[in-house]
N, C-alpha and C. Protein backbone atom coordinates (compact mmCIF):
# COMPACT_ATOMS: atom_id res chain seq x y z
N UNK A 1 -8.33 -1.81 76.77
CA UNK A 1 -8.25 -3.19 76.31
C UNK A 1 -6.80 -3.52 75.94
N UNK A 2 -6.18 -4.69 76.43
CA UNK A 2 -5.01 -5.06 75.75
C UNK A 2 -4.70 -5.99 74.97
N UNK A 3 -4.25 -5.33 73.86
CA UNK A 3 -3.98 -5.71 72.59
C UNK A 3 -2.69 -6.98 72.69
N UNK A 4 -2.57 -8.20 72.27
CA UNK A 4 -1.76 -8.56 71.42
C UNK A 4 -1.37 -8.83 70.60
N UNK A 5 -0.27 -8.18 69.40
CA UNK A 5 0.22 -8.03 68.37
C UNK A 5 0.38 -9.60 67.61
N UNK A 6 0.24 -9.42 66.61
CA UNK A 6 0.29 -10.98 65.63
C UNK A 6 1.42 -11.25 65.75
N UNK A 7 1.49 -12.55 65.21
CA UNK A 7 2.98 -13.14 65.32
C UNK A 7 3.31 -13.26 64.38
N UNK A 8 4.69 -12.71 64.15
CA UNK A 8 5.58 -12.47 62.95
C UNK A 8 5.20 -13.45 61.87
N UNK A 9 5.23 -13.01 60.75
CA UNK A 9 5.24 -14.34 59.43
C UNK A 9 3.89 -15.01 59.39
N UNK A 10 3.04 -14.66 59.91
CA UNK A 10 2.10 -15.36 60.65
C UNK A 10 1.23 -15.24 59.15
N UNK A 11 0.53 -16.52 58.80
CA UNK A 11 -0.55 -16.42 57.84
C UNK A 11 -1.64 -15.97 57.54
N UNK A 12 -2.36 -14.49 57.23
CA UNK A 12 -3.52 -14.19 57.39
C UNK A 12 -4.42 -15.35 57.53
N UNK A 13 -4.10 -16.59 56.71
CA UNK A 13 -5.48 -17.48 56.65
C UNK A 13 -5.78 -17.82 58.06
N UNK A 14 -4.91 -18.27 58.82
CA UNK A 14 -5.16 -18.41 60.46
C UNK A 14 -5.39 -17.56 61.23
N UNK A 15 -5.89 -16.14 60.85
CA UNK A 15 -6.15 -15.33 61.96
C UNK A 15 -7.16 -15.57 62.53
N UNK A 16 -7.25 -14.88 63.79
CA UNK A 16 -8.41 -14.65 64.49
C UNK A 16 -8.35 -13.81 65.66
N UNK A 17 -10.16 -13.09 65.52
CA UNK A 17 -9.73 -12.08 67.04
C UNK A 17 -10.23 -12.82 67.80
N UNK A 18 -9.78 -12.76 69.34
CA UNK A 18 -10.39 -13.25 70.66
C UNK A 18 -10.38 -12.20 71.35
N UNK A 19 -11.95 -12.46 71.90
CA UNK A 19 -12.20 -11.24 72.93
C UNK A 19 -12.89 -12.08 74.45
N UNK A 20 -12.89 -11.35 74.82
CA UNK A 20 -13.00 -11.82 76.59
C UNK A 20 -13.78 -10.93 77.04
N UNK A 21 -15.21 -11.46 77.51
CA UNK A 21 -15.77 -10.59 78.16
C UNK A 21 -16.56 -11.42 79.66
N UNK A 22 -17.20 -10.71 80.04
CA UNK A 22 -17.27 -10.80 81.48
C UNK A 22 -18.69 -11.09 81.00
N UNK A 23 -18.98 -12.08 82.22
CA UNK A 23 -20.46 -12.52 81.89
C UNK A 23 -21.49 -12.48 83.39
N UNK A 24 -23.03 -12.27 83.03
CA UNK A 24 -23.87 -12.51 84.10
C UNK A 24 -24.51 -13.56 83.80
N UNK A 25 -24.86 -14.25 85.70
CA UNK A 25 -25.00 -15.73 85.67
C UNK A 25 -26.75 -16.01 85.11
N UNK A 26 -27.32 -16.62 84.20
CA UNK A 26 -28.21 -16.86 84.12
C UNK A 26 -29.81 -15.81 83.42
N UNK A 27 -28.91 -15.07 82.64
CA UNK A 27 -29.88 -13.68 82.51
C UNK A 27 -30.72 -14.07 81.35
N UNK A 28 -32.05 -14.12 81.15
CA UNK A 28 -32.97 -14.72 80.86
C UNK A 28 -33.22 -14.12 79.33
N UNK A 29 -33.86 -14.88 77.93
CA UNK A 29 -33.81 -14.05 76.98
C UNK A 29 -35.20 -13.00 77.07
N UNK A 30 -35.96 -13.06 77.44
CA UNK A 30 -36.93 -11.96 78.46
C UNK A 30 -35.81 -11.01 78.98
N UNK A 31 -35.11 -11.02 79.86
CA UNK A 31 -34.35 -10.19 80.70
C UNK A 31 -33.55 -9.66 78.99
N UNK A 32 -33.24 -9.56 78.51
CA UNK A 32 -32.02 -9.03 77.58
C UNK A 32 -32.77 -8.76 76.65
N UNK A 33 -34.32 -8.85 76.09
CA UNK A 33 -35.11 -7.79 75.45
C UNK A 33 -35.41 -6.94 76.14
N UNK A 34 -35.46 -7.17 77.39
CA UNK A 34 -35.73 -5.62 78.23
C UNK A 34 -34.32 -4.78 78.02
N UNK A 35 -33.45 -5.50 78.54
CA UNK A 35 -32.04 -4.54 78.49
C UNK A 35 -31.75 -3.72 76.76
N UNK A 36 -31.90 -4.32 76.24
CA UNK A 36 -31.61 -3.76 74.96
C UNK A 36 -32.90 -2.93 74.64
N UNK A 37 -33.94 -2.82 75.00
CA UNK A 37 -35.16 -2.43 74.69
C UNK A 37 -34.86 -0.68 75.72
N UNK A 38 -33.88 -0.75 76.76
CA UNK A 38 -33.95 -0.06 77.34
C UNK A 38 -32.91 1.04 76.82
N UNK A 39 -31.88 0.45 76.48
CA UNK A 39 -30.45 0.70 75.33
C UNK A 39 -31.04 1.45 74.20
N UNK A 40 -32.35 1.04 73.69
CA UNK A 40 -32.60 1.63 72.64
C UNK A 40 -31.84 1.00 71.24
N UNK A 41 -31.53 -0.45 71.86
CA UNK A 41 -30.90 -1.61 70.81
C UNK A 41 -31.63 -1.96 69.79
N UNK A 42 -31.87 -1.96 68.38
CA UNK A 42 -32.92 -2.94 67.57
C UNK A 42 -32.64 -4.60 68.12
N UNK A 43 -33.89 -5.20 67.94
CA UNK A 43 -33.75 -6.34 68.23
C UNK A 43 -35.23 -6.68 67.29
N UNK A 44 -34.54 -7.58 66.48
CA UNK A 44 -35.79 -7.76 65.33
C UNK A 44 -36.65 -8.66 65.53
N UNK A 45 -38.18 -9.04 65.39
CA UNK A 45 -38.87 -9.80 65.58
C UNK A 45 -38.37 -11.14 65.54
N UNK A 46 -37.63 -11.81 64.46
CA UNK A 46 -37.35 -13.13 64.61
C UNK A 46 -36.45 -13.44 65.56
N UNK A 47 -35.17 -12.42 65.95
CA UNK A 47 -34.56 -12.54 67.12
C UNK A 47 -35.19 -12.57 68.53
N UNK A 48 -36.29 -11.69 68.58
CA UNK A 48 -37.10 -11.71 69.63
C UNK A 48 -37.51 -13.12 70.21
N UNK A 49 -37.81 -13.71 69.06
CA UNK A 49 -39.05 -14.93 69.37
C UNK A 49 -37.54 -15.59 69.62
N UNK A 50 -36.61 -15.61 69.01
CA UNK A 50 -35.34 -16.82 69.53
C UNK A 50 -35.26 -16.98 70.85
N UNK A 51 -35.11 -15.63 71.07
CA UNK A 51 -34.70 -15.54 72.91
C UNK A 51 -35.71 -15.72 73.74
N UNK A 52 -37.05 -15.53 73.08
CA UNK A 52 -38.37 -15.94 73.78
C UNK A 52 -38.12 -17.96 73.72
N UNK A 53 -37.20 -18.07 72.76
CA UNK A 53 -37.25 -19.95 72.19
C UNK A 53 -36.94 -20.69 74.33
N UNK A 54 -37.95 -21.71 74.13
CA UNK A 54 -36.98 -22.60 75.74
C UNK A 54 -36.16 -23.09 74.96
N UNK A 55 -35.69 -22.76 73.71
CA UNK A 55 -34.25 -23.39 73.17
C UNK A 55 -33.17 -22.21 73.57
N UNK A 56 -32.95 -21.21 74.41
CA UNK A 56 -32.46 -20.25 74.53
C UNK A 56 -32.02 -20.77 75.46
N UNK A 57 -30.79 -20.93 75.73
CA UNK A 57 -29.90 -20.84 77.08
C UNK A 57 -28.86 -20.59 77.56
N UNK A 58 -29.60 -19.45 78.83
CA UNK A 58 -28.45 -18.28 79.83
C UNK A 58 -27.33 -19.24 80.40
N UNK A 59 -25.90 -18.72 80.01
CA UNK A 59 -24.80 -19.15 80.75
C UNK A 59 -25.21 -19.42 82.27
N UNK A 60 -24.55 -20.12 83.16
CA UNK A 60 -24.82 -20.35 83.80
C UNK A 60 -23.58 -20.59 84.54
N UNK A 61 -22.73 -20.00 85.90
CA UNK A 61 -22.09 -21.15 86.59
C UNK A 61 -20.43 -20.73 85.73
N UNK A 62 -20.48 -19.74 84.76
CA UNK A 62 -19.09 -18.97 84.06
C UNK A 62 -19.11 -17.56 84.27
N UNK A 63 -18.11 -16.88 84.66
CA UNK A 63 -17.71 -15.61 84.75
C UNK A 63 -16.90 -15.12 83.88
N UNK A 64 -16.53 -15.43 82.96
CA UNK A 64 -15.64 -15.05 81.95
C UNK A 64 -15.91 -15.84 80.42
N UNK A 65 -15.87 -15.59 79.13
CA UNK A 65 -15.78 -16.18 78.41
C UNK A 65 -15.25 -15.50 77.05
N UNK A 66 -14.49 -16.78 76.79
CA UNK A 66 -13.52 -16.37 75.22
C UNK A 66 -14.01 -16.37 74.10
N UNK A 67 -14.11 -14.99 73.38
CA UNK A 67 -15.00 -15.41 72.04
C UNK A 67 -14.04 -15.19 70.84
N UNK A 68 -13.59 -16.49 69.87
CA UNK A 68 -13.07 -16.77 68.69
C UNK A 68 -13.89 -15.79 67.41
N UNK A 69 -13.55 -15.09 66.92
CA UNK A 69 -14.00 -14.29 66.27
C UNK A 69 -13.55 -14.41 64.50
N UNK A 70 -13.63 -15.84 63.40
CA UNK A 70 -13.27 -15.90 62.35
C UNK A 70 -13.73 -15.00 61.25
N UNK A 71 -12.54 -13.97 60.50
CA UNK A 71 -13.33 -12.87 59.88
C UNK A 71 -13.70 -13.86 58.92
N UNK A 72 -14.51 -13.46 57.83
CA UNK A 72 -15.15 -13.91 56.25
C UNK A 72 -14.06 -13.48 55.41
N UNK A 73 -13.43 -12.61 55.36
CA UNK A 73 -12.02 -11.95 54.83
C UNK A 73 -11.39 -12.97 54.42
N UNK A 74 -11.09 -14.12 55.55
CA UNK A 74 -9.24 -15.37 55.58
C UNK A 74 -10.31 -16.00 54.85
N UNK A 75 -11.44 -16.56 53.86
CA UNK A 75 -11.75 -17.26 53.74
C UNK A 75 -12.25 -16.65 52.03
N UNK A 76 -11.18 -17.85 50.85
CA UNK A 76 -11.63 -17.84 49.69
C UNK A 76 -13.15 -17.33 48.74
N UNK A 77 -13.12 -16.57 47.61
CA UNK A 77 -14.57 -16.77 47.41
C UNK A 77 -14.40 -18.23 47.22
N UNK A 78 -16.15 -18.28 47.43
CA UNK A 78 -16.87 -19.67 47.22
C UNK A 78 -16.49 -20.66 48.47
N UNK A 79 -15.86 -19.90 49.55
CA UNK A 79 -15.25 -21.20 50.58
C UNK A 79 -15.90 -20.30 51.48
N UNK A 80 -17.02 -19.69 51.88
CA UNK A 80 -17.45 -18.88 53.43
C UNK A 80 -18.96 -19.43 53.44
N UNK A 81 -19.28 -20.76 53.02
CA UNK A 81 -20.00 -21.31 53.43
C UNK A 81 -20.05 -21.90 55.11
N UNK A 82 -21.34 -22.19 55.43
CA UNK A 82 -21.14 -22.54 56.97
C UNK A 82 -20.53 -23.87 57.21
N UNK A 83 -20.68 -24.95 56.52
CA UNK A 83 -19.77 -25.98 56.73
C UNK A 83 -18.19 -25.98 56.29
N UNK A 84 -17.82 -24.72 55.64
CA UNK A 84 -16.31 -24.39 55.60
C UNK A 84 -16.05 -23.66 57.06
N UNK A 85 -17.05 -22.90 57.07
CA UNK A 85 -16.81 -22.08 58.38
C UNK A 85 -16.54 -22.79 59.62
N UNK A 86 -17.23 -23.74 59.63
CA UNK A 86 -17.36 -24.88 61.06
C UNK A 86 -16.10 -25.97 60.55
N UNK A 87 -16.10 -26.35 59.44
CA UNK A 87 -14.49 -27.03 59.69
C UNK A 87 -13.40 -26.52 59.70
N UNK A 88 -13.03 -25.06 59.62
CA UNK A 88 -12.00 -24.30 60.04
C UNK A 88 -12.41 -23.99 61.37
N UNK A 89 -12.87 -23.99 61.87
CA UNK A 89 -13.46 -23.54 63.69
C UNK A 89 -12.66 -24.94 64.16
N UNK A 90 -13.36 -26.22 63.72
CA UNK A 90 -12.79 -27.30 64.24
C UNK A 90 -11.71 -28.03 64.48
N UNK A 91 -10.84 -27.30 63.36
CA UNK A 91 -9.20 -27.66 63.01
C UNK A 91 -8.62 -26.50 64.02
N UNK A 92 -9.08 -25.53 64.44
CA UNK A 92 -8.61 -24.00 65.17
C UNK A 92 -9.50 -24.65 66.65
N UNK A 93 -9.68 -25.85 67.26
CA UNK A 93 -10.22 -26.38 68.28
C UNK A 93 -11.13 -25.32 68.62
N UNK A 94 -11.59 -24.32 68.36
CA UNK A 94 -12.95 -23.51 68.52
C UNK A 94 -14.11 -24.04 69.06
N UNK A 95 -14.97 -23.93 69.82
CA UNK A 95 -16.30 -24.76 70.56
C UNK A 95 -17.43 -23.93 69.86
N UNK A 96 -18.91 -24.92 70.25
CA UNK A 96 -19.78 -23.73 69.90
C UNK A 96 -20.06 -23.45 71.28
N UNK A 97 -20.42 -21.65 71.07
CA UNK A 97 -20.84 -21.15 72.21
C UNK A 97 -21.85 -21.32 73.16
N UNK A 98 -22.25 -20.62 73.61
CA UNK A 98 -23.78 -20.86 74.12
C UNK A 98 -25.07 -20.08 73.50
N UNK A 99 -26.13 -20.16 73.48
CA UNK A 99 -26.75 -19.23 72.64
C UNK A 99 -27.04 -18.17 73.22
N UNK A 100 -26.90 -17.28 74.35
CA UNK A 100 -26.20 -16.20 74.94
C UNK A 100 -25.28 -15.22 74.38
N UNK A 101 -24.55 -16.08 73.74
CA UNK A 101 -23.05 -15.10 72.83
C UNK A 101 -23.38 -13.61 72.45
N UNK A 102 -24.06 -13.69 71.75
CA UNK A 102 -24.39 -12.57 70.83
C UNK A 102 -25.14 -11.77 71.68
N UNK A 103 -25.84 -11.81 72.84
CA UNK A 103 -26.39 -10.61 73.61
C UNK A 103 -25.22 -10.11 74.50
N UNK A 104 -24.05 -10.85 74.73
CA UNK A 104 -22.63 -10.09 75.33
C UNK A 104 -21.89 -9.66 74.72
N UNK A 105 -21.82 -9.85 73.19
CA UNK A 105 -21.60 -9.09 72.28
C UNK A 105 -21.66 -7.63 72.14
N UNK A 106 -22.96 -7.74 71.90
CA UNK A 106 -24.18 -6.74 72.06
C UNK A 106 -23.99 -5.37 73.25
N UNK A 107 -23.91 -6.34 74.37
CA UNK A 107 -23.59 -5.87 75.69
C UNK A 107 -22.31 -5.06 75.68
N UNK A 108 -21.27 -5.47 75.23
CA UNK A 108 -19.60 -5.29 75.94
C UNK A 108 -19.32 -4.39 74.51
N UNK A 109 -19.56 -3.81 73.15
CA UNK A 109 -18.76 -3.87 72.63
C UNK A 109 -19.69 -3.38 71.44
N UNK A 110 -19.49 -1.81 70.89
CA UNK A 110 -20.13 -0.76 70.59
C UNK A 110 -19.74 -0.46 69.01
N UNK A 111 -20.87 0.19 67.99
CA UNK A 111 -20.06 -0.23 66.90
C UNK A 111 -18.59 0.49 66.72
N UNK A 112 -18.44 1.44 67.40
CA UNK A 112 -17.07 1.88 67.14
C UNK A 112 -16.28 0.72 67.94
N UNK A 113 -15.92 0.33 68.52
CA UNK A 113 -15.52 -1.12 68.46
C UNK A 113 -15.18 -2.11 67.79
N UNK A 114 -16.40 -2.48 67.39
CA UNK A 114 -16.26 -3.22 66.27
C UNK A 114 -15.46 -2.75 65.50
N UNK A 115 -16.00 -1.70 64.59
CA UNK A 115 -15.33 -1.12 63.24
C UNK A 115 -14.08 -1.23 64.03
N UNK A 116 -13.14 -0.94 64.67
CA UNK A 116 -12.13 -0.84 65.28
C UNK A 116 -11.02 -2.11 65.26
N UNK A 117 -12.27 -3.05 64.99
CA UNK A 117 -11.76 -4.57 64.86
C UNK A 117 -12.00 -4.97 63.47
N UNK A 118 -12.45 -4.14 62.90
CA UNK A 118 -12.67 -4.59 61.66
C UNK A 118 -14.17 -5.82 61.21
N UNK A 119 -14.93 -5.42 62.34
CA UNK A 119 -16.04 -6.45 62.21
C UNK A 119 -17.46 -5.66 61.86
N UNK A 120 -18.16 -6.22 61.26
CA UNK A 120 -19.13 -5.20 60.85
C UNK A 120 -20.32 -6.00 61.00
N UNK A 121 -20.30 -7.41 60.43
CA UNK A 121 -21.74 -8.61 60.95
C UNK A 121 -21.09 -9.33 61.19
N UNK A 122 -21.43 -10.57 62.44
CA UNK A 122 -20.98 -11.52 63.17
C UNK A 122 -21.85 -12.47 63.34
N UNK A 123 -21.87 -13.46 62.79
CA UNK A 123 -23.21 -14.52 62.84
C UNK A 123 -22.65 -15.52 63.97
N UNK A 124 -23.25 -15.59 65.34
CA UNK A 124 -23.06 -16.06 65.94
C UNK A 124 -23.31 -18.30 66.17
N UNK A 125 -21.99 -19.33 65.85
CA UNK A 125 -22.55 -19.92 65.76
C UNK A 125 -23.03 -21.26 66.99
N UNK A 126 -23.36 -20.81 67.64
CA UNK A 126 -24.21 -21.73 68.56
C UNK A 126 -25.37 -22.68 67.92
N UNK A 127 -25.32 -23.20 68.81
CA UNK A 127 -27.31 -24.80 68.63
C UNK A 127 -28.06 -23.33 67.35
N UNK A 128 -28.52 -23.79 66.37
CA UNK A 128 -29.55 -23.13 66.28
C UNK A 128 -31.05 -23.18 67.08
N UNK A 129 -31.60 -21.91 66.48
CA UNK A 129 -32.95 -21.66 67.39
C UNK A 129 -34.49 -21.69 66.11
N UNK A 130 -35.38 -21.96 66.43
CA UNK A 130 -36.38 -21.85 65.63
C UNK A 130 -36.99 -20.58 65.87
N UNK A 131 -36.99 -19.55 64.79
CA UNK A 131 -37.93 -18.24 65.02
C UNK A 131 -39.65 -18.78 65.20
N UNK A 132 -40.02 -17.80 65.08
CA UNK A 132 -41.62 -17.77 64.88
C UNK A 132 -42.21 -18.16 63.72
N UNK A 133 -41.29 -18.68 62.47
CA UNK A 133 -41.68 -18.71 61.44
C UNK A 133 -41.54 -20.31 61.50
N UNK A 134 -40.49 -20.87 62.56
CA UNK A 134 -40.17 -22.09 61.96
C UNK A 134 -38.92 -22.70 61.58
N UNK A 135 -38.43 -21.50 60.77
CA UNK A 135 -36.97 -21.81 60.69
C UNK A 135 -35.98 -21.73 61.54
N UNK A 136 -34.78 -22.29 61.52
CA UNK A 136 -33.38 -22.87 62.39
C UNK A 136 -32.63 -21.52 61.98
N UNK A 137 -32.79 -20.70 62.75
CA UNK A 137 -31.31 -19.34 62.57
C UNK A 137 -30.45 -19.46 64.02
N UNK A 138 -29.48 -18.99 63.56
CA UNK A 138 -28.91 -18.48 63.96
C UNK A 138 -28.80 -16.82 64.50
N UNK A 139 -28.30 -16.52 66.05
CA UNK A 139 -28.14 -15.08 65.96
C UNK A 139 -26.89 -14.36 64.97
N UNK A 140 -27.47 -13.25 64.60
CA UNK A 140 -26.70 -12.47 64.00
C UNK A 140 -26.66 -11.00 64.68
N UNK A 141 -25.53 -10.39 64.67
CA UNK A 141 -25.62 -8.71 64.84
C UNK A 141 -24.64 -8.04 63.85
N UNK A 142 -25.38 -6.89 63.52
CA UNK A 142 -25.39 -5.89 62.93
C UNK A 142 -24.89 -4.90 63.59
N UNK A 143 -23.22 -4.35 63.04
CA UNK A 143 -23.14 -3.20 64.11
C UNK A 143 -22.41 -1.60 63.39
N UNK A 144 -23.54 -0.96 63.14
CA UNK A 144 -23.58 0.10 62.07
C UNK A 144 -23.58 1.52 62.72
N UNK A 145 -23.80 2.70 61.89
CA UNK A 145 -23.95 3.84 63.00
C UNK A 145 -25.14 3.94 63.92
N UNK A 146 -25.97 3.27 63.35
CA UNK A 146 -27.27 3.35 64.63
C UNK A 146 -27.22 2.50 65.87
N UNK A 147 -26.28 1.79 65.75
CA UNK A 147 -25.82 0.78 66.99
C UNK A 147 -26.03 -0.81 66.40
N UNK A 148 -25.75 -1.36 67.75
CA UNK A 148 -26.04 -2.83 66.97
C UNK A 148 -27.20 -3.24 66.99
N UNK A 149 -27.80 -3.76 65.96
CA UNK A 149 -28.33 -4.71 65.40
C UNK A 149 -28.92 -6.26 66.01
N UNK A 150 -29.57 -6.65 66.52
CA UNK A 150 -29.46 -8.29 66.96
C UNK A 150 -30.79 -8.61 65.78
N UNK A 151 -30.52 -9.79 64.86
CA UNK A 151 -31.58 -9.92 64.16
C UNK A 151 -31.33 -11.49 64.13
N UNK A 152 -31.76 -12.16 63.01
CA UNK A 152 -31.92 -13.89 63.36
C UNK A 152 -31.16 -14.26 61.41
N UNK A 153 -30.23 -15.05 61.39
CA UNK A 153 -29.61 -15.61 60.03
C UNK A 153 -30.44 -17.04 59.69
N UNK A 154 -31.02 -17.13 58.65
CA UNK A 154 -31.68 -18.52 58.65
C UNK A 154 -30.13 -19.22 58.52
N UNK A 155 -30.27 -20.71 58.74
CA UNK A 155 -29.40 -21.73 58.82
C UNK A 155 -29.65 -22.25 57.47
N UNK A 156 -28.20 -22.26 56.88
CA UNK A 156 -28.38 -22.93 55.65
C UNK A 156 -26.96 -23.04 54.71
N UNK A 157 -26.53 -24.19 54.94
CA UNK A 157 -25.08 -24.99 54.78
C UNK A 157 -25.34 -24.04 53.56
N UNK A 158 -25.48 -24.14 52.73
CA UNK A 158 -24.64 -23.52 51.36
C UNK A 158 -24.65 -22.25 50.90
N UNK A 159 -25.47 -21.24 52.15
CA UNK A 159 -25.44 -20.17 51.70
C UNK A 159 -23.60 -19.16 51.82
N UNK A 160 -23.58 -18.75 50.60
CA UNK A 160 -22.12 -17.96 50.76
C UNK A 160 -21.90 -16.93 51.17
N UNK A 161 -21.60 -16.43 52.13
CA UNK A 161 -21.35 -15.10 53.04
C UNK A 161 -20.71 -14.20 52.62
N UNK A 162 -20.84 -13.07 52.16
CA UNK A 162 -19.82 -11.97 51.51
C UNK A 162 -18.80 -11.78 52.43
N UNK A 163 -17.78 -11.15 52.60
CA UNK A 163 -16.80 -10.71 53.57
C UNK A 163 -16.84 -10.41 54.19
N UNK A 164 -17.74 -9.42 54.41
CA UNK A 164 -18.42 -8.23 55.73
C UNK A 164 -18.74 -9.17 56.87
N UNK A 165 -19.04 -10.86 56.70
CA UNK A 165 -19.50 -11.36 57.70
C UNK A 165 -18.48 -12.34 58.32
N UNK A 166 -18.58 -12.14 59.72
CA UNK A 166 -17.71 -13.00 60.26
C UNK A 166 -18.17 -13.70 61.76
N UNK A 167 -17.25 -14.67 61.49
CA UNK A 167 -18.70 -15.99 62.63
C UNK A 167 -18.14 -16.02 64.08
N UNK A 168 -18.66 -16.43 65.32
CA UNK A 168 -18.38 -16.03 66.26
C UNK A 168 -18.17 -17.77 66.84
N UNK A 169 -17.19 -18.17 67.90
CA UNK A 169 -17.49 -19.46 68.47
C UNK A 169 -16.90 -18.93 69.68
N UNK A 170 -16.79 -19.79 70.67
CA UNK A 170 -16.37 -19.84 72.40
C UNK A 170 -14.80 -20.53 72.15
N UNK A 171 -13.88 -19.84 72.83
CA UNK A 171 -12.47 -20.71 72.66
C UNK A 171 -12.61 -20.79 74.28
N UNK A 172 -11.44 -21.83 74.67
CA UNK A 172 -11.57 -22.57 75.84
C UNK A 172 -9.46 -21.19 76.28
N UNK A 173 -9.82 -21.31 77.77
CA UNK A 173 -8.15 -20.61 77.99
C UNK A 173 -7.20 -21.35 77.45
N UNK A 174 -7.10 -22.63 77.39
CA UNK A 174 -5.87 -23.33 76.29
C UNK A 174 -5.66 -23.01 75.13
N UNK A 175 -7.03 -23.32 74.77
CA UNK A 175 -6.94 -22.83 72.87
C UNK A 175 -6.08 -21.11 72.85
N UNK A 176 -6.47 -20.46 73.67
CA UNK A 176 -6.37 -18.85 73.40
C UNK A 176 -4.72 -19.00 74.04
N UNK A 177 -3.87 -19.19 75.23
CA UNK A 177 -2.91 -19.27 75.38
C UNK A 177 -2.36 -20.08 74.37
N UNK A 178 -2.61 -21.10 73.60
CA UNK A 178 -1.46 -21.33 72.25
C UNK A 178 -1.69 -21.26 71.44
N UNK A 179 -2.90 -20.31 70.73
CA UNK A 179 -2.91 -19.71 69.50
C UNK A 179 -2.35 -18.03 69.14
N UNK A 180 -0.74 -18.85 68.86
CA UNK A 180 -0.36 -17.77 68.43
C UNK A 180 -0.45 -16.58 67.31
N UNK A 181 -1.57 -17.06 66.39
CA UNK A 181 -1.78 -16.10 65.31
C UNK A 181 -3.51 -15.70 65.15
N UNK A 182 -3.63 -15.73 66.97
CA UNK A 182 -4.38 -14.82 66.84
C UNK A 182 -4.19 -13.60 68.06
N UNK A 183 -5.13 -12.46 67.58
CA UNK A 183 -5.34 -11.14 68.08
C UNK A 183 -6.29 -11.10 68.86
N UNK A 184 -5.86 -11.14 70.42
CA UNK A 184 -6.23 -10.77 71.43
C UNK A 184 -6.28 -9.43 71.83
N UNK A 185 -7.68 -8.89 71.92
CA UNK A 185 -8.31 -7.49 72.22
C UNK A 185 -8.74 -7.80 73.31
């Protein structure tokens, strides 16, 4: 993987990692409980039913995609709420992804990896999805010594995120060619 180094003077509060991974066209959330089921991935009941959601939808028609990676770290206590989180995404022109993200995650990028990046939970923020229960989550993964994790974050503006968690969006090739203070892996 190639690394680029931060830019001098550069403000922790603006960091961010971007990663790039390679994508398949249209792979179904059926198809990616099998794959992970085969991996020997956890994939938790409420995540299950997400990807079972017809609110689930496979990229389509992209071969590549940029994922903005904001740690919980650059972000004050009492400020890692999700509507702080999404108006720093928005000022950092950040998109939301597709709800796909987090199974290429999953896919490309192992917890030694992670830890490697310093990421440990990643709440992915795309459309939310309704579990089986009803509620609007979001995907989340978990990526520990037993591997990663895919489980479901309920949605909920004011909940405060400890540090350990950090949110995932889609950057576009512009955004990533002139954001200079972030770390491209």
């Amino acid at each position: 993987m190639d690394t680029l180094n931060l830019a001098r003077n550069c403000d922790k509060r603006f960091q961010a990692i971007i990663l790039s991974v390679m994508l398949d066209d249209g792979v179904t959330g059926d198809q990616w409980i099998e794959y992970f089921k085969e991996r020997k991935n956890y994939v938790s009941g409420f995540a299950r039913s997400m990807l079972q959601s017809h609110l689930f939808d496979p990229t389509i028609g992209f071969k590549k995609l940029n994922i903005a990676i904001l740690k919980g770290e650059v972000f004050k206590s009492g400020h890692s709420r999700l509507w702080n989180v999404f108006n720093e995404a928005e000022c950092r022109a950040f998109i939301e992804p597709s709800t796909d993200l987090a199974c290429y995650l999953m896919k490309n990028f192992s917890s030694e990896d992670m830890k490697s990046f310093g990421l440990e939970k990643v709440v992915v923020t795309s459309k939310t999805i309704e579990d089986y229960e009803g509620d609007s989550c979001y995907f989340r993964i978990h990526w520990n010594d037993d591997g990663p994790r895919l489980e479901a974050h309920k949605h909920d503006e004011e909940f405060e995120f400890d540090p350990s968690y950090s949110f995932a969006f889609a950057a576009s090739e512009e955004c990533v060619r002139i954001r200079d203070c972030c770390r491209k892996i």
